[in-house]
Protein backbone atom coordinates (compact mmCIF):
# COMPACT_ATOMS: atom_id res chain seq x y z
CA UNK A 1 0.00 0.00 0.00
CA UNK A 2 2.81 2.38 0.30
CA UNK A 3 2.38 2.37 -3.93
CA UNK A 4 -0.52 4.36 -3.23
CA UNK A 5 0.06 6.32 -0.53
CA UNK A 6 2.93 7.62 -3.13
CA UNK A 7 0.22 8.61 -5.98
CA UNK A 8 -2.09 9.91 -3.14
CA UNK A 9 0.93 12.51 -2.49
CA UNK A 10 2.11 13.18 -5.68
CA UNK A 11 5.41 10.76 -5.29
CA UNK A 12 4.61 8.41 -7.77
CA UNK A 13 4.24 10.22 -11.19
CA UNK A 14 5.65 13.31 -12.08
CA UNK A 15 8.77 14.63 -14.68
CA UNK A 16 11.64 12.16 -14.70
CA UNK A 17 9.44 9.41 -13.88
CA UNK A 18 9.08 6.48 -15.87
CA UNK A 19 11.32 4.53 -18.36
CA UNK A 20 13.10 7.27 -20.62
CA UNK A 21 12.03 6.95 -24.53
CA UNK A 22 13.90 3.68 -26.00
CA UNK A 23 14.51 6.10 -29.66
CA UNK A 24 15.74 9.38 -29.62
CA UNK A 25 12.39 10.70 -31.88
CA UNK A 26 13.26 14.77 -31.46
CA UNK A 27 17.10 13.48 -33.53
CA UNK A 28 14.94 11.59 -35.80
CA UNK A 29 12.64 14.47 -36.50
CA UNK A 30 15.36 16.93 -36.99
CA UNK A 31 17.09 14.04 -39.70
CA UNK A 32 13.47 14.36 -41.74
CA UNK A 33 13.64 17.70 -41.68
CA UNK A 34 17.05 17.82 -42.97
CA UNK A 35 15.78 15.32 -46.05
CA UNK A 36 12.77 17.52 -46.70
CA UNK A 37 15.04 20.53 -46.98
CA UNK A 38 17.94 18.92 -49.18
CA UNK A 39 14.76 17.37 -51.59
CA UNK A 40 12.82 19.98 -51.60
CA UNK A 41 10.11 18.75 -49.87
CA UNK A 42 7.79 16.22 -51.11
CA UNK A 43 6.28 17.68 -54.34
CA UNK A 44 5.44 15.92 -57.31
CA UNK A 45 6.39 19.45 -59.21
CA UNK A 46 9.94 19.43 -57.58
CA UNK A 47 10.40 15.66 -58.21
CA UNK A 48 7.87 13.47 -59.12
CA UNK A 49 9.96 10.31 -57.65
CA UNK A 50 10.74 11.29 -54.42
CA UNK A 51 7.70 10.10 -52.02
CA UNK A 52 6.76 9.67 -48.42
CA UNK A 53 7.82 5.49 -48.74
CA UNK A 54 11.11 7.45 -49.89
CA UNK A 55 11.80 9.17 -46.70
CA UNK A 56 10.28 5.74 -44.86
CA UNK A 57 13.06 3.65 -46.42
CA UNK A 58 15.97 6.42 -45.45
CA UNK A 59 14.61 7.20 -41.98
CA UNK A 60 14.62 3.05 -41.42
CA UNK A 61 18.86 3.30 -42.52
CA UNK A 62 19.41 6.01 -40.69
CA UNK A 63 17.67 4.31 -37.57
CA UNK A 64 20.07 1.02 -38.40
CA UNK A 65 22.90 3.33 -38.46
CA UNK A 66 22.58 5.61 -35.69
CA UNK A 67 20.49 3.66 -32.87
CA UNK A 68 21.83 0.05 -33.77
CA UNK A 69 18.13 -0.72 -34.54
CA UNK A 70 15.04 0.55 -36.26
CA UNK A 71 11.69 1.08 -35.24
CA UNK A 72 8.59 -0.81 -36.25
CA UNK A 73 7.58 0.56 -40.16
CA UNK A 74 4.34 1.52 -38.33
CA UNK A 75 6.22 4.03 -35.96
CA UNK A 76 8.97 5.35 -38.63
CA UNK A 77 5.53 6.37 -40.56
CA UNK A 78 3.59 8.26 -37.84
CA UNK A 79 6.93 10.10 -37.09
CA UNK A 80 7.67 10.97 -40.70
CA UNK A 81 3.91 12.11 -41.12
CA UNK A 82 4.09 14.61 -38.53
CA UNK A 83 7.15 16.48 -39.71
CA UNK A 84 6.04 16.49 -43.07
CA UNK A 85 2.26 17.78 -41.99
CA UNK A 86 4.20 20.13 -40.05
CA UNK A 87 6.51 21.37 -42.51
CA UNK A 88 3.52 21.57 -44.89
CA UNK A 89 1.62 23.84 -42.53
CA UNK A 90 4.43 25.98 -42.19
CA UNK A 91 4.63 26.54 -45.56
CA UNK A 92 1.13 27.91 -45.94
């Protein structure tokens, strides 16, 4: 019961609680960034053969290479998503 008397006074959650992230997804996001920028973006009128799978594929190296490991497909994709929904929003 001491478990709870911990949440009951704010002990047991809180900042710096917890297991820390197992990727480092703020590096990632800043590596799809730097993609978007060097490519232009994702635009079929700035090249018509560079696509979202594209920046799946290089994301899943670049996991391999820097982290040892890669991510499920499913997780590279929601991260890659939200920079480039991001980065499209920006440029409106």
């Amino acid at each position: 019961r001491g478990w709870l008397r911990g949440l009951r006074d704010g002990r047991g959650s809180g900042p710096g609680r917890g297991a820390k992230p197992k990727y480092d997804w703020p590096a990632f996001e800043a590596e799809v960034r730097r993609l978007l920028d060097e490519e232009g973006g994702i635009s079929p009128t700035v090249d018509p053969n560079f696509r979202q799978a594209d920046v799946e594929r290089h994301m899943a190296s670049w996991c391999e290479r820097s982290w040892g490991q890669a991510p499920a497909e499913s997780s590279i994709r929601v991260h890659v998503v939200d920079v480039i929904r991001k980065a499209d929003s920006s440029a409106d």
